[in-house]
PDB file of N, CA and C in Angstrom:
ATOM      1  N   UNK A   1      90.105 123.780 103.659  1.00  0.00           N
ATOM      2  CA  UNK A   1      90.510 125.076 104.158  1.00  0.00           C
ATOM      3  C   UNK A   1      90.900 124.929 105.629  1.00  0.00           C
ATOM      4  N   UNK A   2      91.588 125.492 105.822  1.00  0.00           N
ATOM      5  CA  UNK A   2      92.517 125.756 107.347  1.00  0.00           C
ATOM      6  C   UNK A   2      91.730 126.238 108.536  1.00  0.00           C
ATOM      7  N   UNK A   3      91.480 125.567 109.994  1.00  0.00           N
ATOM      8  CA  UNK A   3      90.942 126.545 110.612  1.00  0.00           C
ATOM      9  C   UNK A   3      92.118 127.686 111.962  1.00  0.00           C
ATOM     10  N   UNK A   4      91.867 129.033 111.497  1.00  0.00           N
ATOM     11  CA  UNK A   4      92.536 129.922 112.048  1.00  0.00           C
ATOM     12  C   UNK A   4      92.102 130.163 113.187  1.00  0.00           C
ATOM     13  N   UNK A   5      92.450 130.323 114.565  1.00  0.00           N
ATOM     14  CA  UNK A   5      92.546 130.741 115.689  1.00  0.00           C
ATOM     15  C   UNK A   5      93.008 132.074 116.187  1.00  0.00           C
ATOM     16  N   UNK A   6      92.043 132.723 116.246  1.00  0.00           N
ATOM     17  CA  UNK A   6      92.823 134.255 116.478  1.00  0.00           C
ATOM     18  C   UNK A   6      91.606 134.591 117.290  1.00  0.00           C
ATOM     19  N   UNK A   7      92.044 136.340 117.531  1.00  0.00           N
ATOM     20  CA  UNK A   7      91.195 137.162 117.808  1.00  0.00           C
ATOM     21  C   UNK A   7      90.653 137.798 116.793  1.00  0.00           C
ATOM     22  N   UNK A   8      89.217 137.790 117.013  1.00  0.00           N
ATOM     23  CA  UNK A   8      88.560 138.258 115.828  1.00  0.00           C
ATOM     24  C   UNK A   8      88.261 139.411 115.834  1.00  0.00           C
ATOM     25  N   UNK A   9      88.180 140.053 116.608  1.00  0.00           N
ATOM     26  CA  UNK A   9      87.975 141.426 116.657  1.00  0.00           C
ATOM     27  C   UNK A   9      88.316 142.079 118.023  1.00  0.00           C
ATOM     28  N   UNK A  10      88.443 143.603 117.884  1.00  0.00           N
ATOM     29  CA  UNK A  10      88.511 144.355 118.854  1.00  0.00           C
ATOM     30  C   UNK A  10      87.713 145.473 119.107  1.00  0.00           C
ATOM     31  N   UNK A  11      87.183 146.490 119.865  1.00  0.00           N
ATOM     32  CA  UNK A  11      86.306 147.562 119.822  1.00  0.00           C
ATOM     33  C   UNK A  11      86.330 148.181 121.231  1.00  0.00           C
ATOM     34  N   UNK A  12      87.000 149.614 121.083  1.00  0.00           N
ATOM     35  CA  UNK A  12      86.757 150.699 122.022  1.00  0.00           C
ATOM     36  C   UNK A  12      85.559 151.560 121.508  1.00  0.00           C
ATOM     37  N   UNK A  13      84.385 151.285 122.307  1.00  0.00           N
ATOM     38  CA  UNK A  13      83.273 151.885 121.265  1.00  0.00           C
ATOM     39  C   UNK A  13      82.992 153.108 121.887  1.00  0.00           C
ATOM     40  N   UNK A  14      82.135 153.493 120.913  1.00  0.00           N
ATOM     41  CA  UNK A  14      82.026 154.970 121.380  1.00  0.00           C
ATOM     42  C   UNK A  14      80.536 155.021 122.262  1.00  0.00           C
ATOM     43  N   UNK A  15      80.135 155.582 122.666  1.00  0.00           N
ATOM     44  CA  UNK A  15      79.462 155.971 123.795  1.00  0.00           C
ATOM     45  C   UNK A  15      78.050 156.394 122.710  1.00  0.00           C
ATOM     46  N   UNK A  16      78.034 155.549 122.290  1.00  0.00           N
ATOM     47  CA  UNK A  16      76.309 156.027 121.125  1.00  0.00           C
ATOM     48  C   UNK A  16      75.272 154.824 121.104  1.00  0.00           C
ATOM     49  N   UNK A  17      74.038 154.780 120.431  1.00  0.00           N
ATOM     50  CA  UNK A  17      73.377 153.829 119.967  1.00  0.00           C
ATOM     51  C   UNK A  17      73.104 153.417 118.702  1.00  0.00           C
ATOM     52  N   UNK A  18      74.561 153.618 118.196  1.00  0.00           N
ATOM     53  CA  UNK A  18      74.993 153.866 116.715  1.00  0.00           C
ATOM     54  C   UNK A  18      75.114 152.948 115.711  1.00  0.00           C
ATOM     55  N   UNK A  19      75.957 151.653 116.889  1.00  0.00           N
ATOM     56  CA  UNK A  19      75.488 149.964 116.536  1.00  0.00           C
ATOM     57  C   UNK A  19      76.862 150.268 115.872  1.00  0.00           C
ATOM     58  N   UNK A  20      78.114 149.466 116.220  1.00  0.00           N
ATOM     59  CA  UNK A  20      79.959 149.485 115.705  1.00  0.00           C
ATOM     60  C   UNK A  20      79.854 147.985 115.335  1.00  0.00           C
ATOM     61  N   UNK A  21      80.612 147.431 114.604  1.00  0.00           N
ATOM     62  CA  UNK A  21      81.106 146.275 114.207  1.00  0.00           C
ATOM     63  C   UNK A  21      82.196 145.655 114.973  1.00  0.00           C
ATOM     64  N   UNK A  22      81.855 144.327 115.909  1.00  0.00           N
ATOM     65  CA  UNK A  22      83.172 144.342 116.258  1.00  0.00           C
ATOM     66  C   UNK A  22      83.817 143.644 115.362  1.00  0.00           C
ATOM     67  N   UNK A  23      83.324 142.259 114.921  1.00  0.00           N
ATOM     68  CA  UNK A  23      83.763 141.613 113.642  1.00  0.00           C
ATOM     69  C   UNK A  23      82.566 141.329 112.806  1.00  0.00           C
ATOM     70  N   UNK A  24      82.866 141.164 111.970  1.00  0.00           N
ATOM     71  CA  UNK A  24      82.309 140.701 110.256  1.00  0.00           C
ATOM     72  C   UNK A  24      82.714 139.846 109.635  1.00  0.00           C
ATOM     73  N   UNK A  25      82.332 138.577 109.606  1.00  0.00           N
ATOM     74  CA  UNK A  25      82.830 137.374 108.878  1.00  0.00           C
ATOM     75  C   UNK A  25      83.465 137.488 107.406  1.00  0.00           C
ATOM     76  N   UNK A  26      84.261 137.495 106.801  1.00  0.00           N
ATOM     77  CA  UNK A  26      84.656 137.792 105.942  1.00  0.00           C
ATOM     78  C   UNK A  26      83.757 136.617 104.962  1.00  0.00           C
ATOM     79  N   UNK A  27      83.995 137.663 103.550  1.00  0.00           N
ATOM     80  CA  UNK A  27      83.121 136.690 102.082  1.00  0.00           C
ATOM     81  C   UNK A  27      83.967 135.316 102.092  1.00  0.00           C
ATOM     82  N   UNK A  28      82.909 134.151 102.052  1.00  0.00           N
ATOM     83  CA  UNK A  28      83.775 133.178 101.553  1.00  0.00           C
ATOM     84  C   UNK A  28      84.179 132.154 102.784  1.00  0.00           C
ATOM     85  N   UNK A  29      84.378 132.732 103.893  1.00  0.00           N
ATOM     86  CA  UNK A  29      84.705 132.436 105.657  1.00  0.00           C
ATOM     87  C   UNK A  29      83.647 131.881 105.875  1.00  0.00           C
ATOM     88  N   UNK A  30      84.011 131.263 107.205  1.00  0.00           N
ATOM     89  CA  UNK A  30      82.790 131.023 108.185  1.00  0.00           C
ATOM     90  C   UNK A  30      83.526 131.408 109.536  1.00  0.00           C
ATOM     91  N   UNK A  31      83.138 131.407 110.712  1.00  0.00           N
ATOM     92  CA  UNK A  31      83.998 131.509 111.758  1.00  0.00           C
ATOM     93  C   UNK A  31      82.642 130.882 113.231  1.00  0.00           C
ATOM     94  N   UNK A  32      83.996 130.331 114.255  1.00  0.00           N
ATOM     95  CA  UNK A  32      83.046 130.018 115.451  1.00  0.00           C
ATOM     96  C   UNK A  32      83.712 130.907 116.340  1.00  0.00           C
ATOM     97  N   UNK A  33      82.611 131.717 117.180  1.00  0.00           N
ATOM     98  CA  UNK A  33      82.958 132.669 118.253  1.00  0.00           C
ATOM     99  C   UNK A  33      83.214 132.112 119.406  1.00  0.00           C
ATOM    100  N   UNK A  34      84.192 131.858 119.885  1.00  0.00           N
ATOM    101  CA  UNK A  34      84.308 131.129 121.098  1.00  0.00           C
ATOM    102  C   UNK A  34      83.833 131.967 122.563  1.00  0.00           C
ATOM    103  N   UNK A  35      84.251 132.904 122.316  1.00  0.00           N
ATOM    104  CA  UNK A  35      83.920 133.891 123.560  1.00  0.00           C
ATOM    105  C   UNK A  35      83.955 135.696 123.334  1.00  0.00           C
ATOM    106  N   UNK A  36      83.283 136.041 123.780  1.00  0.00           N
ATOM    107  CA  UNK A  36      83.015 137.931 123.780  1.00  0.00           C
ATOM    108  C   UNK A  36      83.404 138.454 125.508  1.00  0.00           C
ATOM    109  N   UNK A  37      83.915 139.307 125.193  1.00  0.00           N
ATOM    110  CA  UNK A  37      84.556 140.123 126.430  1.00  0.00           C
ATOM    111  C   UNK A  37      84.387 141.412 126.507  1.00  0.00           C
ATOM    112  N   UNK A  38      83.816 142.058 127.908  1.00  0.00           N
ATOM    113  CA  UNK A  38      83.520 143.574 127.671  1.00  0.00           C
ATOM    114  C   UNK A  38      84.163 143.675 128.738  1.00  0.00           C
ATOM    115  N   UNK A  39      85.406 145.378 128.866  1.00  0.00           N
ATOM    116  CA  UNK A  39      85.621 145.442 129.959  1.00  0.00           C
ATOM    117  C   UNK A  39      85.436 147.237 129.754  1.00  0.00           C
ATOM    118  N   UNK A  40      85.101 147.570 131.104  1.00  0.00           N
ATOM    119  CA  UNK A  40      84.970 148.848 131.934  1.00  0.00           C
ATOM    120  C   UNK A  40      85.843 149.176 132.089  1.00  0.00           C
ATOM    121  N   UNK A  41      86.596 150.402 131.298  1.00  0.00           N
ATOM    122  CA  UNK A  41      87.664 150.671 132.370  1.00  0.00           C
ATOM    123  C   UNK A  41      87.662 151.677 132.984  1.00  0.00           C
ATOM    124  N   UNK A  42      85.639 152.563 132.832  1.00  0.00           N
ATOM    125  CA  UNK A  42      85.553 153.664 133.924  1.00  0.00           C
ATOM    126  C   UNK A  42      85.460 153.062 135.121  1.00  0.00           C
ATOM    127  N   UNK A  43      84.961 153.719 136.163  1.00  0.00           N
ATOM    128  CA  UNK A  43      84.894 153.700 137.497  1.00  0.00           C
ATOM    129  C   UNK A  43      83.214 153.401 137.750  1.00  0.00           C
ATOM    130  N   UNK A  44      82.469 154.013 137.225  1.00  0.00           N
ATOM    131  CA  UNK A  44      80.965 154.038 136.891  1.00  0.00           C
ATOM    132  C   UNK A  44      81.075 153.109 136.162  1.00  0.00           C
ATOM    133  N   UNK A  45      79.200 152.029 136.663  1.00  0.00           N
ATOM    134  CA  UNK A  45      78.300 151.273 135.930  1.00  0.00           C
ATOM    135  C   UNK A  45      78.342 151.551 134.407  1.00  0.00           C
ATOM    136  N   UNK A  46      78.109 150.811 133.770  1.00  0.00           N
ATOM    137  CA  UNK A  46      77.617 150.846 132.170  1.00  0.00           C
ATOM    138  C   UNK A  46      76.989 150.346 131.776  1.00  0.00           C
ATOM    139  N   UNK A  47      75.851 150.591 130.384  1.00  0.00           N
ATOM    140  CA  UNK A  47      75.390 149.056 130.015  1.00  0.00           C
ATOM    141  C   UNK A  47      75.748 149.406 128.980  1.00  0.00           C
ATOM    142  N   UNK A  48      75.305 148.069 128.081  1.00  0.00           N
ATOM    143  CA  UNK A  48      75.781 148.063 126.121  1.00  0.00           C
ATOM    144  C   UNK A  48      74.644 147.043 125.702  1.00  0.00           C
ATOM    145  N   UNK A  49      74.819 146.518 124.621  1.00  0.00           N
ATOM    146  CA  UNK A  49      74.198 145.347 124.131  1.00  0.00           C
ATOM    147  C   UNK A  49      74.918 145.178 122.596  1.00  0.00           C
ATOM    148  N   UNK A  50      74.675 143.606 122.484  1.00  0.00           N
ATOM    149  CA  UNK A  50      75.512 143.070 121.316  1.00  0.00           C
ATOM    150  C   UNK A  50      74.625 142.342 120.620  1.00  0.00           C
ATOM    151  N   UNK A  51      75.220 142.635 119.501  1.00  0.00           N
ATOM    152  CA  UNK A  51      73.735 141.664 118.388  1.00  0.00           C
ATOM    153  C   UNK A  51      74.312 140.988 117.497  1.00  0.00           C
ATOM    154  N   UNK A  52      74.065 139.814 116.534  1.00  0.00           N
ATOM    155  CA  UNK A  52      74.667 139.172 115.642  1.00  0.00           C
ATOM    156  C   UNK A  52      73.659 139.442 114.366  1.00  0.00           C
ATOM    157  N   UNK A  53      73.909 140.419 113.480  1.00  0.00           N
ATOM    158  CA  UNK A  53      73.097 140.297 112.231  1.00  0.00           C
ATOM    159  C   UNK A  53      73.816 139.428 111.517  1.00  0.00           C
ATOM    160  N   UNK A  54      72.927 138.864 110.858  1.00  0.00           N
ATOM    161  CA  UNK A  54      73.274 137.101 109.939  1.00  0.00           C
ATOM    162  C   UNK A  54      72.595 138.357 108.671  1.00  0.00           C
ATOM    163  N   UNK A  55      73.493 137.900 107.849  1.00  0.00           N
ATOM    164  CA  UNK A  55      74.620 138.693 106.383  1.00  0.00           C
ATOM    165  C   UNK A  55      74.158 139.992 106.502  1.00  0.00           C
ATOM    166  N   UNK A  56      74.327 140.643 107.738  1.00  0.00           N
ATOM    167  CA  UNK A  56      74.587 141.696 107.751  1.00  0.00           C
ATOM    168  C   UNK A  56      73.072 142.576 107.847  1.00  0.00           C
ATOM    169  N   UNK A  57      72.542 142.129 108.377  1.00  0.00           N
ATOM    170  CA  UNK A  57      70.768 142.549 107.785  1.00  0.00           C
ATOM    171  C   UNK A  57      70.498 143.604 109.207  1.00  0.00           C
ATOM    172  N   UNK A  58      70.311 144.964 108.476  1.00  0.00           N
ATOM    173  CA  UNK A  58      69.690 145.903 109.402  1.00  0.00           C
ATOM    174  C   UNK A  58      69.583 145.434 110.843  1.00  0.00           C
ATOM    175  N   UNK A  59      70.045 145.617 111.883  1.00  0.00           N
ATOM    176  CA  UNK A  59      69.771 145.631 113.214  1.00  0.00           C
ATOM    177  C   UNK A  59      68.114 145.672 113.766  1.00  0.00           C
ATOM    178  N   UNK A  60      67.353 144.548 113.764  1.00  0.00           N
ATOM    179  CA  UNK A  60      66.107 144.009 114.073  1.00  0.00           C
ATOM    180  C   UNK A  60      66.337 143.855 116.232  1.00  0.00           C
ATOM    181  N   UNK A  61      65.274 143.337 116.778  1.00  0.00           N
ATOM    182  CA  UNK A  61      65.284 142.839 117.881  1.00  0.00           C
ATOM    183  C   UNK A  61      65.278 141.901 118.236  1.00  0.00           C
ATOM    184  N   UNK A  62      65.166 140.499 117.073  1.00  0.00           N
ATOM    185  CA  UNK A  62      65.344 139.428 117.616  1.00  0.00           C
ATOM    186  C   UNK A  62      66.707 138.625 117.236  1.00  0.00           C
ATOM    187  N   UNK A  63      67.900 139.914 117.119  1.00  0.00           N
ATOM    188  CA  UNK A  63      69.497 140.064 116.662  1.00  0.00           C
ATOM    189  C   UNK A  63      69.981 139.878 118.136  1.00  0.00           C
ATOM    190  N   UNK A  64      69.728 140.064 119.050  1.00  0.00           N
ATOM    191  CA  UNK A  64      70.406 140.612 120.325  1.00  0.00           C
ATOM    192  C   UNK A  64      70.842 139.382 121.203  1.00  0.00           C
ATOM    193  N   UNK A  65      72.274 139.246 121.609  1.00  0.00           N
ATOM    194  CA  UNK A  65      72.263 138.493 122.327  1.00  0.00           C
ATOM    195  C   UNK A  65      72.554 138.746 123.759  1.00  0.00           C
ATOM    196  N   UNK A  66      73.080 140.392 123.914  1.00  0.00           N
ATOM    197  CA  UNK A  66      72.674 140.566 125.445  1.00  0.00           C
ATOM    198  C   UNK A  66      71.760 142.099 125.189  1.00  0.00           C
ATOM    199  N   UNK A  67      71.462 142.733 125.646  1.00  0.00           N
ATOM    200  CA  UNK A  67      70.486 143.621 125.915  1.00  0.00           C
ATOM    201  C   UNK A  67      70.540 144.673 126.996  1.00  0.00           C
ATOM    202  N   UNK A  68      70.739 145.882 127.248  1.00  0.00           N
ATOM    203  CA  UNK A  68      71.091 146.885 128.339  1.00  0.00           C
ATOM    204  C   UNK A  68      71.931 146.315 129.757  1.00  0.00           C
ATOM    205  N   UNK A  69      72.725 145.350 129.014  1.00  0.00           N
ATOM    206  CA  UNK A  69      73.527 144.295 130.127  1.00  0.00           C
ATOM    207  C   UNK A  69      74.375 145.595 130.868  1.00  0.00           C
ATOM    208  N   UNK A  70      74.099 145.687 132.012  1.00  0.00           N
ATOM    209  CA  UNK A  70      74.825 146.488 133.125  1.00  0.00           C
ATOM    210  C   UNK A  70      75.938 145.585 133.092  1.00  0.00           C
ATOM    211  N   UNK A  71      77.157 146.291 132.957  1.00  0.00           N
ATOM    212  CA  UNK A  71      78.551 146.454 133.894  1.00  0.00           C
ATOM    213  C   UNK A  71      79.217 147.102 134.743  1.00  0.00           C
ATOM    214  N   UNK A  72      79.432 146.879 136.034  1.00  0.00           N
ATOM    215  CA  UNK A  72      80.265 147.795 136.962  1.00  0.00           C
ATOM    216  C   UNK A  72      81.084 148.413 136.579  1.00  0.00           C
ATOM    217  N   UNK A  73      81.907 149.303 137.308  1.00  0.00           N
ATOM    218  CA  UNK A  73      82.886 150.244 136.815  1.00  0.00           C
ATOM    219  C   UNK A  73      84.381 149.082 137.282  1.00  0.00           C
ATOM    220  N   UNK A  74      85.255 149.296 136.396  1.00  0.00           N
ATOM    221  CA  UNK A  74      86.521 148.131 136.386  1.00  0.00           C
ATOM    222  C   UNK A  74      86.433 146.735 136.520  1.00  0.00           C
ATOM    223  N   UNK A  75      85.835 146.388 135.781  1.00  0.00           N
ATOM    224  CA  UNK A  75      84.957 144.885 135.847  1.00  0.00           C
ATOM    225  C   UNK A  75      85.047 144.305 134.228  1.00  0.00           C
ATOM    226  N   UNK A  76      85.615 143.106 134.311  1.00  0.00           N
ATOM    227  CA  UNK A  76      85.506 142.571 132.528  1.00  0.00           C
ATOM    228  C   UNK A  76      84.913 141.538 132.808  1.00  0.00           C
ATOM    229  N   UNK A  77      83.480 141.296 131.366  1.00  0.00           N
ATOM    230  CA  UNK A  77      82.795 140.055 131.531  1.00  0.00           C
ATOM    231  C   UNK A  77      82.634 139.511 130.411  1.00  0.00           C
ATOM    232  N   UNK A  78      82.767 137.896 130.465  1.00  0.00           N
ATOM    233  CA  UNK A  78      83.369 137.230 129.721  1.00  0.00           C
ATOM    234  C   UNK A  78      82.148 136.551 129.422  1.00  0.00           C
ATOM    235  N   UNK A  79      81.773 135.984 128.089  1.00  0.00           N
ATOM    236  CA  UNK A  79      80.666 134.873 127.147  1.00  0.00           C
ATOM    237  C   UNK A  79      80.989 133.830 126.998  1.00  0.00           C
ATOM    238  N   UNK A  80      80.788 133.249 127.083  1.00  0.00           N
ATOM    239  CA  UNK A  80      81.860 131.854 126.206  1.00  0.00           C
ATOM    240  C   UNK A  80      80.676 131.159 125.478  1.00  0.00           C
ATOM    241  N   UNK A  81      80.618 130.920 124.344  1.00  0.00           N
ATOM    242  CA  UNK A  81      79.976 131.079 123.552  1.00  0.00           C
ATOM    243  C   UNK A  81      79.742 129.914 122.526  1.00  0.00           C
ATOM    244  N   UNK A  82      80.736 129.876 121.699  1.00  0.00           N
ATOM    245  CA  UNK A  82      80.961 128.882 120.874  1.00  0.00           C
ATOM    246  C   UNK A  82      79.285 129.111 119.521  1.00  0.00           C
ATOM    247  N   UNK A  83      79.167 129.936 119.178  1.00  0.00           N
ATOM    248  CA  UNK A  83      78.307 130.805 117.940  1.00  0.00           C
ATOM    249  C   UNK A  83      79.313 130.313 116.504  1.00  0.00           C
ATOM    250  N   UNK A  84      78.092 130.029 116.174  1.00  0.00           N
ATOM    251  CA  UNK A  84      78.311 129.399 114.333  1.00  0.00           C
ATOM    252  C   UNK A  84      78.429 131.136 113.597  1.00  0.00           C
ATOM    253  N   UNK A  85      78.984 131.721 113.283  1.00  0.00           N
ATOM    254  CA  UNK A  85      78.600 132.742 111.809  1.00  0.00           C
ATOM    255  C   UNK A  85      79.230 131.805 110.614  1.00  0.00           C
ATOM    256  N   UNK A  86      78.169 132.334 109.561  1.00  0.00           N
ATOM    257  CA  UNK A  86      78.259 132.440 108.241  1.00  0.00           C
ATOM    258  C   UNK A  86      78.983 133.290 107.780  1.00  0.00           C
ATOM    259  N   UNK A  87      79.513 133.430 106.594  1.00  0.00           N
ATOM    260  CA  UNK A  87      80.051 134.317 105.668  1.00  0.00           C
ATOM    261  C   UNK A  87      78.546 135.721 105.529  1.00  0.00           C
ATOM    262  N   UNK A  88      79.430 137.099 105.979  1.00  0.00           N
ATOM    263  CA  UNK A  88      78.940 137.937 105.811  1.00  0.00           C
ATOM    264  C   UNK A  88      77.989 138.623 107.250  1.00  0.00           C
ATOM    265  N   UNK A  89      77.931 137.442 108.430  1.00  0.00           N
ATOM    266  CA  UNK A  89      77.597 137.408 109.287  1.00  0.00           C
ATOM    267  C   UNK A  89      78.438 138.733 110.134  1.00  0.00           C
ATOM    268  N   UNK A  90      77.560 139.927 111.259  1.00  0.00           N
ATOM    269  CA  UNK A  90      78.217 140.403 111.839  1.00  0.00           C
ATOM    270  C   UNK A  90      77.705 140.601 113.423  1.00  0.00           C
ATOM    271  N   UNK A  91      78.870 140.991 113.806  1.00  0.00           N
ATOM    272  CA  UNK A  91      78.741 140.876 115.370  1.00  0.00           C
ATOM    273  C   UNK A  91      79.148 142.636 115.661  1.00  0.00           C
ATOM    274  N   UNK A  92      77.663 143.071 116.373  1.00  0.00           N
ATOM    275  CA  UNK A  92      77.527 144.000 116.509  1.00  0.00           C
ATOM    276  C   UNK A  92      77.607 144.865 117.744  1.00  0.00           C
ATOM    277  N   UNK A  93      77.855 145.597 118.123  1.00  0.00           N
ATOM    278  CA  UNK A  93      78.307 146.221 119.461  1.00  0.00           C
ATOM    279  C   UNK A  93      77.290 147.693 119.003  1.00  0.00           C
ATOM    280  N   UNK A  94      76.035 147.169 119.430  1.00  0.00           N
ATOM    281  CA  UNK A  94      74.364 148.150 119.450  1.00  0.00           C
ATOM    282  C   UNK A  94      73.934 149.326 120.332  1.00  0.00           C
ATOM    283  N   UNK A  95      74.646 149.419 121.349  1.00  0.00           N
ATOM    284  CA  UNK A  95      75.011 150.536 122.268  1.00  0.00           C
ATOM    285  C   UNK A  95      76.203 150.097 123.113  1.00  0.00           C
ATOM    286  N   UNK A  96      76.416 151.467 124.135  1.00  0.00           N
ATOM    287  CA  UNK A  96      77.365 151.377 124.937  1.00  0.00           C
ATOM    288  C   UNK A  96      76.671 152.908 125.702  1.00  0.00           C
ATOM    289  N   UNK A  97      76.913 152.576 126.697  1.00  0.00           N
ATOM    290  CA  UNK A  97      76.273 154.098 127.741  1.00  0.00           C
ATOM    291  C   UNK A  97      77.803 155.174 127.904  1.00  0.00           C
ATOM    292  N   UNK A  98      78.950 154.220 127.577  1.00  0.00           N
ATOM    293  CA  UNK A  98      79.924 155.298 127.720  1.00  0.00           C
ATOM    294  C   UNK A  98      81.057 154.941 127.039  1.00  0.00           C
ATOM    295  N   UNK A  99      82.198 155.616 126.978  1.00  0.00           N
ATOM    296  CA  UNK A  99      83.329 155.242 125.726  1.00  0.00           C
ATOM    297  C   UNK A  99      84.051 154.842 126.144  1.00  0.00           C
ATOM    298  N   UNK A 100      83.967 154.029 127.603  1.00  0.00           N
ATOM    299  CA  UNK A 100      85.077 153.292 128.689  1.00  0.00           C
ATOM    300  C   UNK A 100      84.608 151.988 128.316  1.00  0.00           C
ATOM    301  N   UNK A 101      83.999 151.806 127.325  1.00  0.00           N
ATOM    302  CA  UNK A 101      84.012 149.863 127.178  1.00  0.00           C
ATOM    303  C   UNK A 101      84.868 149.317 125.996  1.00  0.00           C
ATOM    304  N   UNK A 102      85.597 148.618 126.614  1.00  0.00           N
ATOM    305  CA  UNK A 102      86.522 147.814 125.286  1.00  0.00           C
ATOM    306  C   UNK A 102      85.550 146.242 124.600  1.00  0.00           C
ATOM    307  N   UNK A 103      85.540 145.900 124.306  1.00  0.00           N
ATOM    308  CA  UNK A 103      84.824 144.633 123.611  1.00  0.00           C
ATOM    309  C   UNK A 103      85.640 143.767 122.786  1.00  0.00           C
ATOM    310  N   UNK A 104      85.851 142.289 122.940  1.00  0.00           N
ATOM    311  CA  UNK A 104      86.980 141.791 122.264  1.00  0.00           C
ATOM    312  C   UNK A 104      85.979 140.354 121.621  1.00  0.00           C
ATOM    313  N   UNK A 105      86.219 139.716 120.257  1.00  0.00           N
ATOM    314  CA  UNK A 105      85.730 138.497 120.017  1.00  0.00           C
ATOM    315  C   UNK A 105      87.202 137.727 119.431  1.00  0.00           C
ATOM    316  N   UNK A 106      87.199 136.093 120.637  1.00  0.00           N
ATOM    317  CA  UNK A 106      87.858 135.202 120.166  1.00  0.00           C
ATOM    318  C   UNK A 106      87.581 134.345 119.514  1.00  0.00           C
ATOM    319  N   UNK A 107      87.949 133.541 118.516  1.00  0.00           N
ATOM    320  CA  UNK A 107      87.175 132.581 117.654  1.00  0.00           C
ATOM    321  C   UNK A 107      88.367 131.959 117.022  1.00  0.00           C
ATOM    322  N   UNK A 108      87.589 131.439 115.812  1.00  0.00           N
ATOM    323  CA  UNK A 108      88.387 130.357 114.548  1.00  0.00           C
ATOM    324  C   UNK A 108      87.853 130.951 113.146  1.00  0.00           C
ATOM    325  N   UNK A 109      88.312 131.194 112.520  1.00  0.00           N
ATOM    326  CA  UNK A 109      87.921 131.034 111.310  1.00  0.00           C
ATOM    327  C   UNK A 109      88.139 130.199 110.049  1.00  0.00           C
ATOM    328  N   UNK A 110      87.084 129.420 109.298  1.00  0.00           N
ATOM    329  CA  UNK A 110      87.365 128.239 108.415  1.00  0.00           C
ATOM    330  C   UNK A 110      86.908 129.316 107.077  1.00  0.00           C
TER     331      UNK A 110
END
């Protein structure tokens, strides 16, 4: 099987603790996350947090890979990462304090 290079996802999230998908490994896939990107494009601080449920399993606490991570206002911050998912694996965007955060995942998928 081929490995694809793209962007794996995108997310203008909404301002909840609602927990959005940015990507979801598709059935059958695997994919490596090379890097996660959050940018501000209010003027005001923010925080969020991002979690990876592995096949998808209810949002637990030891899912999280950043946590009430403050961002400045017009400020994008970058992961670089390089994260194994499995098939069914998702990458979760668990809060956001406001609806000015964009969130992007680059990767491969095999």
């Amino acid at each position: 099987m081929a490995t694809i290079y793209k962007v794996l996802g995108q997310l203008a999230a909404a301002a909840s603790n609602a927990g959005e998908t940015l990507y979801a490994v598709p059935s059958g896939s695997s994919a490596v996350v090379s890097s996660i990107t959050v940018c501000n494009r209010g003027t005001a601080a923010a925080t969020y947090r991002i979690a990876i449920r592995k096949a998808a399993a209810p949002l637990a606490n030891n899912q999280y890979l950043v946590y009430d991570t403050n961002i400045p206002g017009n400020t994008t911050t970058s992961y670089t990462l390089g994260v194994t998912l499995a098939s069914t694996d998702v990458i979760t965007v668990a809060s956001a304090s406001t609806a000015n955060l964009t969130f992007q995942a680059f990767g491969s998928e095999i």
